[in-house]
C-alpha atoms as a PDB file:
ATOM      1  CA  UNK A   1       0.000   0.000   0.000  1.00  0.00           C
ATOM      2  CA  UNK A   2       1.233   3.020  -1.072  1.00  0.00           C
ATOM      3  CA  UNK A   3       1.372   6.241   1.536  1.00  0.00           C
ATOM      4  CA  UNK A   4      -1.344   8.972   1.454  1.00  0.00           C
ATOM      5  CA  UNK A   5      -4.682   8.747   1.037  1.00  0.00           C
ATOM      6  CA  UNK A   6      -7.042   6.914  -1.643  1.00  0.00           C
ATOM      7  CA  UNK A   7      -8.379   9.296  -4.316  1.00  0.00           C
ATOM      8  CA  UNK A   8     -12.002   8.594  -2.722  1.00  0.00           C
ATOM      9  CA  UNK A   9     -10.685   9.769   0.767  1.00  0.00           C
ATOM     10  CA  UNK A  10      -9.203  13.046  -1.228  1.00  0.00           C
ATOM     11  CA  UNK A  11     -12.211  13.319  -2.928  1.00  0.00           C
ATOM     12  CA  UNK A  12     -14.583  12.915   0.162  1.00  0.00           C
ATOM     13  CA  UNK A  13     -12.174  15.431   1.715  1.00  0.00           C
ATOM     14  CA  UNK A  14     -12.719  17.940  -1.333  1.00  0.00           C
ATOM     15  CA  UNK A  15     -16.224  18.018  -0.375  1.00  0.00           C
ATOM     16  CA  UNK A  16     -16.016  18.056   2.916  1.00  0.00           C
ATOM     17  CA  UNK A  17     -13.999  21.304   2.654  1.00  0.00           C
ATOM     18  CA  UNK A  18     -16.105  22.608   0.048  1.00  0.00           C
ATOM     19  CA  UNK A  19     -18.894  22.233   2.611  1.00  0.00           C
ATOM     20  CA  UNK A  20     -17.499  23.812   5.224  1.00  0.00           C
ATOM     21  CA  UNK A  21     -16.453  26.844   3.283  1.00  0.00           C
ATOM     22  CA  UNK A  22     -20.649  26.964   2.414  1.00  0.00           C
ATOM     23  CA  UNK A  23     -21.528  26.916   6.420  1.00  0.00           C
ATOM     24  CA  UNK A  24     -18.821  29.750   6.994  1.00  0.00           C
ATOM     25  CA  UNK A  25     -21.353  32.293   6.641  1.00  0.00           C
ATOM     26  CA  UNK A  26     -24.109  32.449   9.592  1.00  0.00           C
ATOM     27  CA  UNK A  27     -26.658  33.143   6.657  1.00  0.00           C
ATOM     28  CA  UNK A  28     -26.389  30.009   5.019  1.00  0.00           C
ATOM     29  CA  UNK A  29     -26.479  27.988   8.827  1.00  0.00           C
ATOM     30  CA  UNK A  30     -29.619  29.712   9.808  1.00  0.00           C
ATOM     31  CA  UNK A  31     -30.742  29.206   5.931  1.00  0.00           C
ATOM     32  CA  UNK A  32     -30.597  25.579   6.532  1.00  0.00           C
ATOM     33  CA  UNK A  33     -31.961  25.645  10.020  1.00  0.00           C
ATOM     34  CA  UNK A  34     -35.281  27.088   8.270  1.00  0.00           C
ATOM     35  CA  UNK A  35     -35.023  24.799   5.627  1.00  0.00           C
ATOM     36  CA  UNK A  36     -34.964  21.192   7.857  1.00  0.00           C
ATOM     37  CA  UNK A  37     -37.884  19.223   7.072  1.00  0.00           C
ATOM     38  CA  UNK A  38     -39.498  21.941   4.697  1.00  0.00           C
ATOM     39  CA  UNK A  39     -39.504  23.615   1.533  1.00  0.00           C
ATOM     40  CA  UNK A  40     -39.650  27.354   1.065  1.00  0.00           C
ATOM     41  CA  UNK A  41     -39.589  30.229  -1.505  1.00  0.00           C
ATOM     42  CA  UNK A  42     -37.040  32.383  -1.833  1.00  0.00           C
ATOM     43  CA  UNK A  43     -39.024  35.455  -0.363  1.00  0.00           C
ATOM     44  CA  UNK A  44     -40.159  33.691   2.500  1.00  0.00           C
ATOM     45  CA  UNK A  45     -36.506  33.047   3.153  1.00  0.00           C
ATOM     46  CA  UNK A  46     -35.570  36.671   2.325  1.00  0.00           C
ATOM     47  CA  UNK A  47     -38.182  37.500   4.487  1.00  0.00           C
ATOM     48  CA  UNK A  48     -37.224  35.241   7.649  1.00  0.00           C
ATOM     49  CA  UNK A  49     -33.714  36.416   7.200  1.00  0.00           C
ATOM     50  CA  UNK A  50     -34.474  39.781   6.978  1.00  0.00           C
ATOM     51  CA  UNK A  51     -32.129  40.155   4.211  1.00  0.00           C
ATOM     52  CA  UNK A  52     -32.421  40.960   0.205  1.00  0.00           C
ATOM     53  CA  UNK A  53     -34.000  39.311  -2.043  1.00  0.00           C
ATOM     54  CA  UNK A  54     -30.793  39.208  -4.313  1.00  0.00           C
ATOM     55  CA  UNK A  55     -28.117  38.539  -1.376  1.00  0.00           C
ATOM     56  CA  UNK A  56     -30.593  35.435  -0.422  1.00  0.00           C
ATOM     57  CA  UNK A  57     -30.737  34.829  -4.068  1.00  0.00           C
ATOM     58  CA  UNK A  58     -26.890  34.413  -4.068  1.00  0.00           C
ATOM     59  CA  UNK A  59     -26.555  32.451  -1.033  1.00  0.00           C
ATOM     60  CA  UNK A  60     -29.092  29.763  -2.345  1.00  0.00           C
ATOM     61  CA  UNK A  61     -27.335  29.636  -5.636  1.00  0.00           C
ATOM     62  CA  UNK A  62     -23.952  28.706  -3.921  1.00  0.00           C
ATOM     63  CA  UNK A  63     -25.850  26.116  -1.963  1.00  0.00           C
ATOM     64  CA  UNK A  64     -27.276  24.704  -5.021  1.00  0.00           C
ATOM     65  CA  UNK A  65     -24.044  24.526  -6.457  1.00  0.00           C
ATOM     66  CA  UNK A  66     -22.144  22.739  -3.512  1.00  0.00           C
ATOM     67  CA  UNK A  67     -25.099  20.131  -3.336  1.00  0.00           C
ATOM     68  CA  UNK A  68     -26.852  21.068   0.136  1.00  0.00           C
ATOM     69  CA  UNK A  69     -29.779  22.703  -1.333  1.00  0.00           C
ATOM     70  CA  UNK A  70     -32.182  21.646  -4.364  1.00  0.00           C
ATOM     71  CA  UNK A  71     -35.054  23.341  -5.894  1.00  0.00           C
ATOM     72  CA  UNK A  72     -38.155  23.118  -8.069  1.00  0.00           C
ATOM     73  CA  UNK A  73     -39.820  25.374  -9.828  1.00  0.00           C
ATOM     74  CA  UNK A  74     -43.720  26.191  -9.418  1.00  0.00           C
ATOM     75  CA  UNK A  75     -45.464  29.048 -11.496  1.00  0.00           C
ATOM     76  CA  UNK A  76     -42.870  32.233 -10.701  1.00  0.00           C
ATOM     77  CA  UNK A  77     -41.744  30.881  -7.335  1.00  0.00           C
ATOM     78  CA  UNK A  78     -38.784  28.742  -6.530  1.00  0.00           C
ATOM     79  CA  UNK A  79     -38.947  26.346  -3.725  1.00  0.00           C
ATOM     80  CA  UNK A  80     -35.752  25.020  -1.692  1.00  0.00           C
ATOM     81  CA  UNK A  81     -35.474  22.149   0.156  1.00  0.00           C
ATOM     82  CA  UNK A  82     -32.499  20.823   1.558  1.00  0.00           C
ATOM     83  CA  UNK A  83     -30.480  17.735  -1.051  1.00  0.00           C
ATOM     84  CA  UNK A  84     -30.547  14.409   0.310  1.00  0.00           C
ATOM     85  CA  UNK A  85     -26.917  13.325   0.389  1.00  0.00           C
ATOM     86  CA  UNK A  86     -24.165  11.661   2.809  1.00  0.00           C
ATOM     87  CA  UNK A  87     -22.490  14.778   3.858  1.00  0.00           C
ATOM     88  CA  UNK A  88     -25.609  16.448   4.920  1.00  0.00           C
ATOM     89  CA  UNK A  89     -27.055  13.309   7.065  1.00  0.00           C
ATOM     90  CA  UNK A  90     -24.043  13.531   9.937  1.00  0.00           C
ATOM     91  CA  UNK A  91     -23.687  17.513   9.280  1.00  0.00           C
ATOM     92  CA  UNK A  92     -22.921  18.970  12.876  1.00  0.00           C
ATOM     93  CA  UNK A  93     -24.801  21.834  11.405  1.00  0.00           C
ATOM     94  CA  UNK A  94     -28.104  20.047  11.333  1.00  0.00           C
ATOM     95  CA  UNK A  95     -27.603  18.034  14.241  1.00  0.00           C
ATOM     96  CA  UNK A  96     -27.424  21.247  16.254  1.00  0.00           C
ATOM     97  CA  UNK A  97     -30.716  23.074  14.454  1.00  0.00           C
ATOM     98  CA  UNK A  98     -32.154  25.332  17.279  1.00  0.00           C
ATOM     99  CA  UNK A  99     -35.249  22.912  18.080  1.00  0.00           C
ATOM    100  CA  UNK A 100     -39.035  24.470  15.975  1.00  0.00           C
ATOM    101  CA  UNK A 101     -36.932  27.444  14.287  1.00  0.00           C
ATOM    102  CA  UNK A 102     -39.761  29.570  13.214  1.00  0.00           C
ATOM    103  CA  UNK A 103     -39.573  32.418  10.949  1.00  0.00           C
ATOM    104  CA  UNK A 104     -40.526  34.512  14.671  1.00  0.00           C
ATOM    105  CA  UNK A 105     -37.437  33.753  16.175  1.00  0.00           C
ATOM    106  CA  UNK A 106     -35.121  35.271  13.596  1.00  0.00           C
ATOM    107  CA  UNK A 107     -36.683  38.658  13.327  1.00  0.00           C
ATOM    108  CA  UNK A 108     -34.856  40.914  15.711  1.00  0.00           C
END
């Protein structure tokens, strides 16, 4: 066996990393607090975040892109949901989701 790590284990690791750099902003942590066991629109998000419409807008779409959020389309809204994968099942970031986090709680 040759030293170093399997190209899997550097390739889980790539993610890993890529993942953490996603939850290094609170935004996107209490975006996926909202989002546990629900879907939502993008304003609703906005909304609960208290933040713009565009800057929400860009924090979903680097979600999307690092495979922690998915979304469907339905007449001019855009639902997001969180992506069903093996980094996000044993995410510390889910596992410590502020019990019935309620749109209520985040407004100041």
């Amino acid at each position: 066996m040759e030293p170093g790590f399997s190209e899997e284990f550097q390739d889980l690791a790539q993610r890993q990393a890529a993942l953490c750099k996603v939850f290094s902003s609170a935004q996107r942590v209490l975006i996926v607090w909202l989002l546990a066991g629900k879907e939502l629109t993008v304003s609703e998000i906005a909304s609960a975040l208290g933040a713009s419409l565009p800057g929400t807008s860009q924090h979903l779409h680097l979600m999307e892109l690092n495979d922690i959020l998915e979304s469907r389309r339905e007449g001019h809204n855009i639902y997001y949901r969180l992506a069903e994968n093996d980094l996000l099942k044993n995410c510390l970031v889910l596992a410590n989701n502020p019990k019935k986090l309620t749109s209520e709680k985040l407004v100041k």
